[in-house]
N, C-alpha and C. Protein backbone atom coordinates (compact mmCIF):
# COMPACT_ATOMS: atom_id res chain seq x y z
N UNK A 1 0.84 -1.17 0.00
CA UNK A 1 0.00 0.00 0.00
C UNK A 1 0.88 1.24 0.00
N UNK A 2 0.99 1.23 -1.18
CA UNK A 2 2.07 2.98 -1.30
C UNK A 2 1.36 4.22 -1.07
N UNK A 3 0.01 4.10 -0.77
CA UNK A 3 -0.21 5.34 -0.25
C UNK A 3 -0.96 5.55 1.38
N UNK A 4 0.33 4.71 2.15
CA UNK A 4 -0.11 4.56 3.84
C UNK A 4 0.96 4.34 4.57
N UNK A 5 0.60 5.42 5.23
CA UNK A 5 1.72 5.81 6.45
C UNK A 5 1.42 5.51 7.66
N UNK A 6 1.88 4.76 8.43
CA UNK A 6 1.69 3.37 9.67
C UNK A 6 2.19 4.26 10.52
N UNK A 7 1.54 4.28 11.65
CA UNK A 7 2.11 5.36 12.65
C UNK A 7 1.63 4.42 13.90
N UNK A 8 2.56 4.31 15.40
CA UNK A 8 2.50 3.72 16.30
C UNK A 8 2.38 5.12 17.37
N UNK A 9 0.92 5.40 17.75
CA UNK A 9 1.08 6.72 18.86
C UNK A 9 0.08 6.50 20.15
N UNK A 10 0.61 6.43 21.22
CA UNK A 10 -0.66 5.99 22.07
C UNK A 10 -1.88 6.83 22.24
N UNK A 11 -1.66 7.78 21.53
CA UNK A 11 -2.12 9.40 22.27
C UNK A 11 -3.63 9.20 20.95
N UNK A 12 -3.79 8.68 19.88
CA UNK A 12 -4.62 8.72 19.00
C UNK A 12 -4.52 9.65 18.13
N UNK A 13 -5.49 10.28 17.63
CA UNK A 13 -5.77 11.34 16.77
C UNK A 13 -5.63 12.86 17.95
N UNK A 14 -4.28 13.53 17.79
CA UNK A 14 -4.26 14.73 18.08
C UNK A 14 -3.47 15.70 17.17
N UNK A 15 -3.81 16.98 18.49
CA UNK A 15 -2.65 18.17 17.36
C UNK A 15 -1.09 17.75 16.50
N UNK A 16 -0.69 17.27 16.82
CA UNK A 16 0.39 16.69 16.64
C UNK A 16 0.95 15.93 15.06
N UNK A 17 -0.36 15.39 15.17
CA UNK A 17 -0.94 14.58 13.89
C UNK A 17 -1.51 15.32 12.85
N UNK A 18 -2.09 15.97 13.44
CA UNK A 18 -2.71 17.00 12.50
C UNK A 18 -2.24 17.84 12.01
N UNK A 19 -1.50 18.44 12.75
CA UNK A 19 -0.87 19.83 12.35
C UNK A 19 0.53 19.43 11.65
N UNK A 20 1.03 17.75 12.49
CA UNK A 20 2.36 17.86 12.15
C UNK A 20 2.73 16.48 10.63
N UNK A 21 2.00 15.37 10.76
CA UNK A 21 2.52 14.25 9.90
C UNK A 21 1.37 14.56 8.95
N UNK A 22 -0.31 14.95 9.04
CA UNK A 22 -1.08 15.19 8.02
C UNK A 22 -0.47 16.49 7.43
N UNK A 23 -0.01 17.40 7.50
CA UNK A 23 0.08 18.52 6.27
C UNK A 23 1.72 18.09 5.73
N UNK A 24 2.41 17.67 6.68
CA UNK A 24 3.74 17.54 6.07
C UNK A 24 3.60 16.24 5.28
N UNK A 25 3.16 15.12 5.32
CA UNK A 25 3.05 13.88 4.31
C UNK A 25 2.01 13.82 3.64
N UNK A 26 1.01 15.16 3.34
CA UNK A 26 0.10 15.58 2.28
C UNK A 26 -1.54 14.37 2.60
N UNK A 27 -1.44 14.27 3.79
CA UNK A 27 -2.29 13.15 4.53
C UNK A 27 -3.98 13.60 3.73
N UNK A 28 -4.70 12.51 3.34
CA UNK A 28 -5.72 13.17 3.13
C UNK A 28 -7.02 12.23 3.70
N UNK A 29 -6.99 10.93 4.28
CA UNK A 29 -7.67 10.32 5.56
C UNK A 29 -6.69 9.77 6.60
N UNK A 30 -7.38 10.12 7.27
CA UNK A 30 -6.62 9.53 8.84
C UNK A 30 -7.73 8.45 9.34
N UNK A 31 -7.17 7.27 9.54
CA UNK A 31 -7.78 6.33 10.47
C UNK A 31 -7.04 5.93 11.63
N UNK A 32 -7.69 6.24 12.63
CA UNK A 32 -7.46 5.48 14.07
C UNK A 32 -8.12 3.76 13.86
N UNK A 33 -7.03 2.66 14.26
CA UNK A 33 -7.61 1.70 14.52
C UNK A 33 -7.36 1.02 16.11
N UNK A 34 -8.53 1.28 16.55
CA UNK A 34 -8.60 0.83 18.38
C UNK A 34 -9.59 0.65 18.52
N UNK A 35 -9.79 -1.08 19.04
CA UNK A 35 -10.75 -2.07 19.64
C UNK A 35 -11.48 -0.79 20.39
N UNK A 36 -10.92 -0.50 21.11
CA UNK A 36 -11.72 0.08 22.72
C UNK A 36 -12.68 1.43 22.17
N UNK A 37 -11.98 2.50 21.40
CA UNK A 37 -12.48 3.66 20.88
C UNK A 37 -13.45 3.10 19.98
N UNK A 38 -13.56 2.29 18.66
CA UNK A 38 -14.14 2.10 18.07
C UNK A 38 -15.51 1.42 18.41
N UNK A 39 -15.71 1.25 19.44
CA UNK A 39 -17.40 0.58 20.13
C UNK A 39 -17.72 1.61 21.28
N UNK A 40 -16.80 2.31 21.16
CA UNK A 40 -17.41 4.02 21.64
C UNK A 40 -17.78 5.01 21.02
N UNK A 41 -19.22 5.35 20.93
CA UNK A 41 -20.02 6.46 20.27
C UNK A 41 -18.96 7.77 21.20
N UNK A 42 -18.45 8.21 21.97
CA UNK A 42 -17.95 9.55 22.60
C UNK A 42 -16.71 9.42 22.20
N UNK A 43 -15.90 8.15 21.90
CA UNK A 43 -14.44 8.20 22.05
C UNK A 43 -14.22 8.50 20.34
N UNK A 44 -15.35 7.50 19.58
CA UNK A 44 -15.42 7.85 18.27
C UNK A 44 -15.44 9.36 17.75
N UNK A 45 -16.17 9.84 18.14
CA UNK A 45 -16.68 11.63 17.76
C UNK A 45 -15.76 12.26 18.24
N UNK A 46 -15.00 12.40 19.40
CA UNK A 46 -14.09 13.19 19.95
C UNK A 46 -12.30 13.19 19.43
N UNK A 47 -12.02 11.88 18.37
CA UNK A 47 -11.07 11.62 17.77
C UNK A 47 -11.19 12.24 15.86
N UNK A 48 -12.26 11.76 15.62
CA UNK A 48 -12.90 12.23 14.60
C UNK A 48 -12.93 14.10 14.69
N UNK A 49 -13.33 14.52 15.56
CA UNK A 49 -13.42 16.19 15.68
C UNK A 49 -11.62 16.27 16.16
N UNK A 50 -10.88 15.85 16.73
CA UNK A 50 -9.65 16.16 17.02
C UNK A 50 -8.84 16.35 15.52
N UNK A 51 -9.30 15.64 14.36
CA UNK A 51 -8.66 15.73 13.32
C UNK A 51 -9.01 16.77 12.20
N UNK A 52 -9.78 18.08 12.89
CA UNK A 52 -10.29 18.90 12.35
C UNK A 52 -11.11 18.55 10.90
N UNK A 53 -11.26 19.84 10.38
CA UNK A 53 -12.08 20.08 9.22
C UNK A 53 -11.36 19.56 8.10
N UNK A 54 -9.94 19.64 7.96
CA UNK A 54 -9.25 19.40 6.62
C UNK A 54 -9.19 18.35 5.91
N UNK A 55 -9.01 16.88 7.27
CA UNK A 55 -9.03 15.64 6.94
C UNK A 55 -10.27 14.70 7.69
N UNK A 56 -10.50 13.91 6.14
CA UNK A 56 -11.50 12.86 6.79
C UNK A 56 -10.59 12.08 7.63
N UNK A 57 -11.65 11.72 8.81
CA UNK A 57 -11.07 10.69 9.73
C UNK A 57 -12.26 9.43 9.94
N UNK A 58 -11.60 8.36 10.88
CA UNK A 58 -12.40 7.56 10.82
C UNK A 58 -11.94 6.81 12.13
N UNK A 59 -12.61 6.26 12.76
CA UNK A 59 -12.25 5.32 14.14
C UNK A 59 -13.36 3.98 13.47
N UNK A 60 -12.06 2.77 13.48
CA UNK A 60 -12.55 1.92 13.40
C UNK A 60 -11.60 0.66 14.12
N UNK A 61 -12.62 -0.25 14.16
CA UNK A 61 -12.05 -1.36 14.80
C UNK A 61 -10.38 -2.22 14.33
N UNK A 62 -9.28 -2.86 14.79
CA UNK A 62 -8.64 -3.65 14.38
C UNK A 62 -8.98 -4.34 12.51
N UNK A 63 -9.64 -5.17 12.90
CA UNK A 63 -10.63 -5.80 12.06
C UNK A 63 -10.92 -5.16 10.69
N UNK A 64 -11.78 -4.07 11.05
CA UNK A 64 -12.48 -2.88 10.00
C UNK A 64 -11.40 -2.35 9.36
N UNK A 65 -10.46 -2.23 10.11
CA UNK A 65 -9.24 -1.04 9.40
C UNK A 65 -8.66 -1.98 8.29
N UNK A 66 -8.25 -3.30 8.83
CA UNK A 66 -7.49 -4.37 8.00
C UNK A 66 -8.27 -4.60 6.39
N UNK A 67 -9.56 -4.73 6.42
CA UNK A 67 -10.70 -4.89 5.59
C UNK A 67 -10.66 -3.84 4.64
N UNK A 68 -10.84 -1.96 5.13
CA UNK A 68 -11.11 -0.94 4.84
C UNK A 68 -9.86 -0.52 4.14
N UNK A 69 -8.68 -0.79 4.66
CA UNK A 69 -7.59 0.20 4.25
C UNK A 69 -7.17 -0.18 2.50
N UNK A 70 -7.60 -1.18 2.12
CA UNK A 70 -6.78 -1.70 0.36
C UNK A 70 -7.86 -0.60 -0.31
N UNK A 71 -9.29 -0.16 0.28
CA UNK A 71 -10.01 0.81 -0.95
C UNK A 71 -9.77 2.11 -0.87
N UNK A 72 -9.29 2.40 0.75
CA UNK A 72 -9.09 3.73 1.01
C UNK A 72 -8.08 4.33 0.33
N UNK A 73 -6.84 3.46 0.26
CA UNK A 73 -5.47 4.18 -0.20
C UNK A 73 -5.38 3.48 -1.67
N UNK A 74 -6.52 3.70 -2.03
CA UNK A 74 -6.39 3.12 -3.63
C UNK A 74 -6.58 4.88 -4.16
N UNK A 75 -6.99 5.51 -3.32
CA UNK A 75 -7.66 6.65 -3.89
C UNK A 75 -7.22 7.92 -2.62
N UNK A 76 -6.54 7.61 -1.85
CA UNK A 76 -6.45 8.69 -0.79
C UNK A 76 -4.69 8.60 -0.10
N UNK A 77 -4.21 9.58 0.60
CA UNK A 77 -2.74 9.23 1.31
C UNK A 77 -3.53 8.89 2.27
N UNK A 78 -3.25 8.14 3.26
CA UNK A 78 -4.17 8.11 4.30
C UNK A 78 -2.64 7.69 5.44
N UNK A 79 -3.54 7.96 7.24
CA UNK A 79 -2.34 8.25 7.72
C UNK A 79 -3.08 6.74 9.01
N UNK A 80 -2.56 5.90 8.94
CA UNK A 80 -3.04 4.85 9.64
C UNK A 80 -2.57 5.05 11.40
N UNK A 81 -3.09 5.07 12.12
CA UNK A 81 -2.70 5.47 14.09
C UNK A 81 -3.00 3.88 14.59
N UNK A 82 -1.93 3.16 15.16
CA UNK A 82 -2.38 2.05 16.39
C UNK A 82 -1.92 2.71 17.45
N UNK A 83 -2.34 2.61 18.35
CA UNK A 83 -1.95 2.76 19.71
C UNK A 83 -0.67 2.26 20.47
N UNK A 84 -0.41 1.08 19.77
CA UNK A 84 0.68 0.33 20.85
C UNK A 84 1.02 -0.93 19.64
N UNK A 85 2.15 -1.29 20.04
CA UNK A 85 3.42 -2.21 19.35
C UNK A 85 2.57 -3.35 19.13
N UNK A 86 1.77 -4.14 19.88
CA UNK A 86 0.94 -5.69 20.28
C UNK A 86 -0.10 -4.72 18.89
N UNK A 87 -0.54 -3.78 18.82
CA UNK A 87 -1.80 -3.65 17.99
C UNK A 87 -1.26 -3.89 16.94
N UNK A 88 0.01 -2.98 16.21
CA UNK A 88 0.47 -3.07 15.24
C UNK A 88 0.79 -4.45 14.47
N UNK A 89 1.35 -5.35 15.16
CA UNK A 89 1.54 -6.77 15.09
C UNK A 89 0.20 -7.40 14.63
N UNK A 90 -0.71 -7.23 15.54
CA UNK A 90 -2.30 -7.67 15.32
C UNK A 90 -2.25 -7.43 13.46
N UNK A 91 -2.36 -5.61 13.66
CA UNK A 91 -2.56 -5.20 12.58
C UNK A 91 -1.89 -6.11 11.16
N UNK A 92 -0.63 -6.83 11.09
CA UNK A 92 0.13 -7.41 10.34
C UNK A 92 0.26 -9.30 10.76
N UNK A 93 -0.52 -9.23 11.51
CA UNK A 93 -1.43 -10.68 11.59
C UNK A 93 -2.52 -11.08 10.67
N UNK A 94 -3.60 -9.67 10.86
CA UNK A 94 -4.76 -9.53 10.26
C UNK A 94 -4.63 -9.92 9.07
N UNK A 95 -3.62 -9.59 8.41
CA UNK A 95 -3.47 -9.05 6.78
C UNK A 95 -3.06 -8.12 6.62
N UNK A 96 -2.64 -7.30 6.86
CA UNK A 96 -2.12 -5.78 6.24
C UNK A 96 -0.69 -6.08 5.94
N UNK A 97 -0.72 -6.01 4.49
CA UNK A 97 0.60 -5.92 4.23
C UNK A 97 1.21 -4.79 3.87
N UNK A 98 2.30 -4.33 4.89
CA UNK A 98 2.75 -2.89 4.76
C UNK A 98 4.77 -3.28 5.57
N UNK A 99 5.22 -2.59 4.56
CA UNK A 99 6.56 -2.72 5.03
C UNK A 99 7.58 -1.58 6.22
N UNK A 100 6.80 -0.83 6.46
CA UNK A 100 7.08 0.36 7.22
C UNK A 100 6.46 0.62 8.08
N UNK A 101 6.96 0.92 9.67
CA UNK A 101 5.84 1.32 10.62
C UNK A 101 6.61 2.16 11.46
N UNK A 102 6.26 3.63 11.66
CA UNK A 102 6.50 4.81 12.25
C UNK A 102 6.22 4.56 13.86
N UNK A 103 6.92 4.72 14.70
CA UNK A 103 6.56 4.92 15.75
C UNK A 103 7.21 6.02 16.33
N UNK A 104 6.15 7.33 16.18
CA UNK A 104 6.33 8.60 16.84
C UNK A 104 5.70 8.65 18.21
N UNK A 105 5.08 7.88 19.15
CA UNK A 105 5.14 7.50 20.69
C UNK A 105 4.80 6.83 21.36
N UNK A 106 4.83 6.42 22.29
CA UNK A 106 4.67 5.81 23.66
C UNK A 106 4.89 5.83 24.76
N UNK A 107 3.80 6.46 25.42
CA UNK A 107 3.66 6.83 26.69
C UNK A 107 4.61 5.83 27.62
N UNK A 108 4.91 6.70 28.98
CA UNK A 108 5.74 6.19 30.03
C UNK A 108 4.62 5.56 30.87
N UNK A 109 4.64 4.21 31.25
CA UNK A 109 4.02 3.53 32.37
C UNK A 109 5.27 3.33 33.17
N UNK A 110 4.25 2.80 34.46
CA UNK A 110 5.21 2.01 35.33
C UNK A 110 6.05 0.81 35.25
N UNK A 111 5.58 0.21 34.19
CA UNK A 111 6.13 -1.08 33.81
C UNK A 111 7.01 -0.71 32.40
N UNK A 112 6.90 0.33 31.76
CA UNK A 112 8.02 0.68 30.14
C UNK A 112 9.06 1.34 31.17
N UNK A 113 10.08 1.29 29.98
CA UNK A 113 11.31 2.30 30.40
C UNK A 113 11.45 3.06 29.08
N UNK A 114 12.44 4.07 29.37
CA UNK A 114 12.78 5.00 28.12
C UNK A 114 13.36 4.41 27.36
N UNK A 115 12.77 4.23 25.84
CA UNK A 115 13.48 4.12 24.97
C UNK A 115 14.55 5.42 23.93
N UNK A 116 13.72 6.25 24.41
CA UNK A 116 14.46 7.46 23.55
C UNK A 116 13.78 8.78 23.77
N UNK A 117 13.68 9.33 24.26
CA UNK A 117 12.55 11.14 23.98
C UNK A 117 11.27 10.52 23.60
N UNK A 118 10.36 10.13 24.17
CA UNK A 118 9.04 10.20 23.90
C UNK A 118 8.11 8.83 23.01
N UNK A 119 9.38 7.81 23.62
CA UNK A 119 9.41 6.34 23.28
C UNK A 119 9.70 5.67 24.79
N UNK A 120 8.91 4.97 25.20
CA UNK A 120 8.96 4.23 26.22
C UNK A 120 8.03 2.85 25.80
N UNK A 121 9.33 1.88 25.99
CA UNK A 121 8.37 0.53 25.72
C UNK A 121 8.60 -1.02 27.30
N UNK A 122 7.63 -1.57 27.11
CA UNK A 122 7.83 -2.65 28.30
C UNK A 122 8.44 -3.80 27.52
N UNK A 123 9.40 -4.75 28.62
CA UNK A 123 9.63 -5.79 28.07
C UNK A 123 8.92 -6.62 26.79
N UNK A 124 7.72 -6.84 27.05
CA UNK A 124 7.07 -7.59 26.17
C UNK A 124 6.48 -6.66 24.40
N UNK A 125 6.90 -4.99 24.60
CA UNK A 125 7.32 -4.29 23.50
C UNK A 125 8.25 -4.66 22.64
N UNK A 126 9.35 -5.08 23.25
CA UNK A 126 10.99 -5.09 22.99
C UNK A 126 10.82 -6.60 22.15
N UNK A 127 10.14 -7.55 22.83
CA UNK A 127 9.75 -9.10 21.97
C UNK A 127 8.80 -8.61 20.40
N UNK A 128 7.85 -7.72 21.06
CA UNK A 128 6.85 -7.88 19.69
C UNK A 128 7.47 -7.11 18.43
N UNK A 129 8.19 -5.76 19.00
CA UNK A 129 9.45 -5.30 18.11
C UNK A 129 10.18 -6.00 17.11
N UNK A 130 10.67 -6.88 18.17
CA UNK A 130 11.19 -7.68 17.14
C UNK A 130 11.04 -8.84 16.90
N UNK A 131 9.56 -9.40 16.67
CA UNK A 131 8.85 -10.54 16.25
C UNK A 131 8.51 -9.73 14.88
N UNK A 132 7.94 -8.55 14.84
CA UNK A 132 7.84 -7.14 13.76
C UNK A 132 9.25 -7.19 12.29
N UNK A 133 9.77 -6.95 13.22
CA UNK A 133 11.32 -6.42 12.10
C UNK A 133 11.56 -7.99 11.69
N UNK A 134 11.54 -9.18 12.49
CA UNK A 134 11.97 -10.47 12.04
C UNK A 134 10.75 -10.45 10.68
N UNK A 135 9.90 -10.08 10.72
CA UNK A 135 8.90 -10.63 9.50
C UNK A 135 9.14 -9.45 7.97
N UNK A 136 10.25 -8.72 8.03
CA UNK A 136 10.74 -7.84 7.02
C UNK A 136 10.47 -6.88 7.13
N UNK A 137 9.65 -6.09 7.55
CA UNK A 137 8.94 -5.06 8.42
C UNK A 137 10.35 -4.15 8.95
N UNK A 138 10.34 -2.42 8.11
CA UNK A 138 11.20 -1.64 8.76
C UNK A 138 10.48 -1.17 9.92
N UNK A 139 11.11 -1.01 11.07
CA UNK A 139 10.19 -0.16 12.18
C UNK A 139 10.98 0.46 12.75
N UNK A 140 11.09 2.24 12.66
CA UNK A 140 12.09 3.32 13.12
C UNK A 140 10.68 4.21 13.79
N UNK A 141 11.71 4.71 14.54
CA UNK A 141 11.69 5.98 15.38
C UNK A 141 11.65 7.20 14.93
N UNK A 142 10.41 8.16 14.59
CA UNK A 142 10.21 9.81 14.50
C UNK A 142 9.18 10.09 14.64
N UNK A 143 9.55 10.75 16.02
CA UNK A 143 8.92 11.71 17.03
C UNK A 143 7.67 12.57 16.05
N UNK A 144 8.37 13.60 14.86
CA UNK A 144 8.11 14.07 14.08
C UNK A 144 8.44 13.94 12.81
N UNK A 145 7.49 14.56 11.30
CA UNK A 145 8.28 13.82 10.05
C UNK A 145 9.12 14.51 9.77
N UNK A 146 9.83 15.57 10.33
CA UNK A 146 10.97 16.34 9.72
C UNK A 146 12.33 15.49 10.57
N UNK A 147 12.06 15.06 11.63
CA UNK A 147 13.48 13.73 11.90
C UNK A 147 13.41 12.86 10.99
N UNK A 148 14.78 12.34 11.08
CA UNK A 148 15.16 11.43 10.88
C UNK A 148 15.04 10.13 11.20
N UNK A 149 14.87 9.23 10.68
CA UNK A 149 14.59 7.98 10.89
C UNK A 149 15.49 6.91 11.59
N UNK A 150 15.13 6.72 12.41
CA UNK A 150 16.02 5.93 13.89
C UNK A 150 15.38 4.55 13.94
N UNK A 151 16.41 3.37 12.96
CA UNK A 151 16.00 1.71 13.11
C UNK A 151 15.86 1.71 14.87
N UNK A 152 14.60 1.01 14.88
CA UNK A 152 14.22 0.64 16.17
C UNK A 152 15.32 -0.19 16.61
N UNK A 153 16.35 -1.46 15.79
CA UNK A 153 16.47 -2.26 15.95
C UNK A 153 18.05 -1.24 16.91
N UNK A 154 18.28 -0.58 16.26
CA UNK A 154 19.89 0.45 16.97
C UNK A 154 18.98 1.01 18.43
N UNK A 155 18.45 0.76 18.61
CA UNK A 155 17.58 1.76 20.56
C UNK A 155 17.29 0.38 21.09
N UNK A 156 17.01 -0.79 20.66
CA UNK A 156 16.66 -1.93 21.43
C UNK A 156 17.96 -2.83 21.97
């Protein structure tokens, strides 16, 4: 899918996204795919309005996104959001075949450590990482799209 940009952010659809990877990579749908948001009528609408007026957005399930994404980016750039490393994997379980996956963040828990400025992953990150990259799958590090691209595999 050459016209989809895989992004790993826990945070979902925010300013960040909007202002920063949709106008700079000419984004023209954004889908959030998350189990939990997507069977939420409030979590749905409030991600959807976070991605302003410019770009269509969409909150849909794991599942839905895997299904949805071969018609979307037949005809659109579209900017794909998982939440977390285990989704992404899902995501490339499902079927999605995509060779690139951005991970611009992950929140600090009690159980992650720092991986880098605004990358924090838990042990069982660090496995699915690289259960990820073992299946041909590039997966780097930027915060933002004007960095540079940092192989996950050089921070692990």
């Amino acid at each position: 899918m050459h016209n989809l940009l895989f992004l790993i952010d826990s945070r979902g659809i925010h300013g960040k996204i909007v202002a920063g990877w949709g106008f700079r990579e000419q984004i023209e749908e954004i889908v959030l795919a998350n189990d939990a948001a997507a069977a939420s009528e409030w979590e749905r609408e409030a991600y959807v309005s976070a991605a302003g007026l410019e770009y269509s957005a969409r909150v849909l399930s794991l599942a839905d996104a895997v299904h949805q994404l071969p018609d979307l980016t037949v005809l659109r750039r579209t900017l794909l959001i998982v939440g977390s490393v285990a989704d992404a994997l899902e995501m490339l379980d499902r079927g999605l075949d995509h060779r690139e996956i951005i991970i611009s963040n992950l929140d600090p828990s009690r159980e992650r450590q720092q991986l880098c400025p605004g990358v924090f992953v838990a042990e069982s990150d660090r496995h699915t990482l690289n259960a990820i990259v073992e299946r041909g799958v590039q997966v780097v590090v930027r915060l933002m799209p004007q960095d540079k691209p940092q192989p996950v595999q050089e921070l692990l």
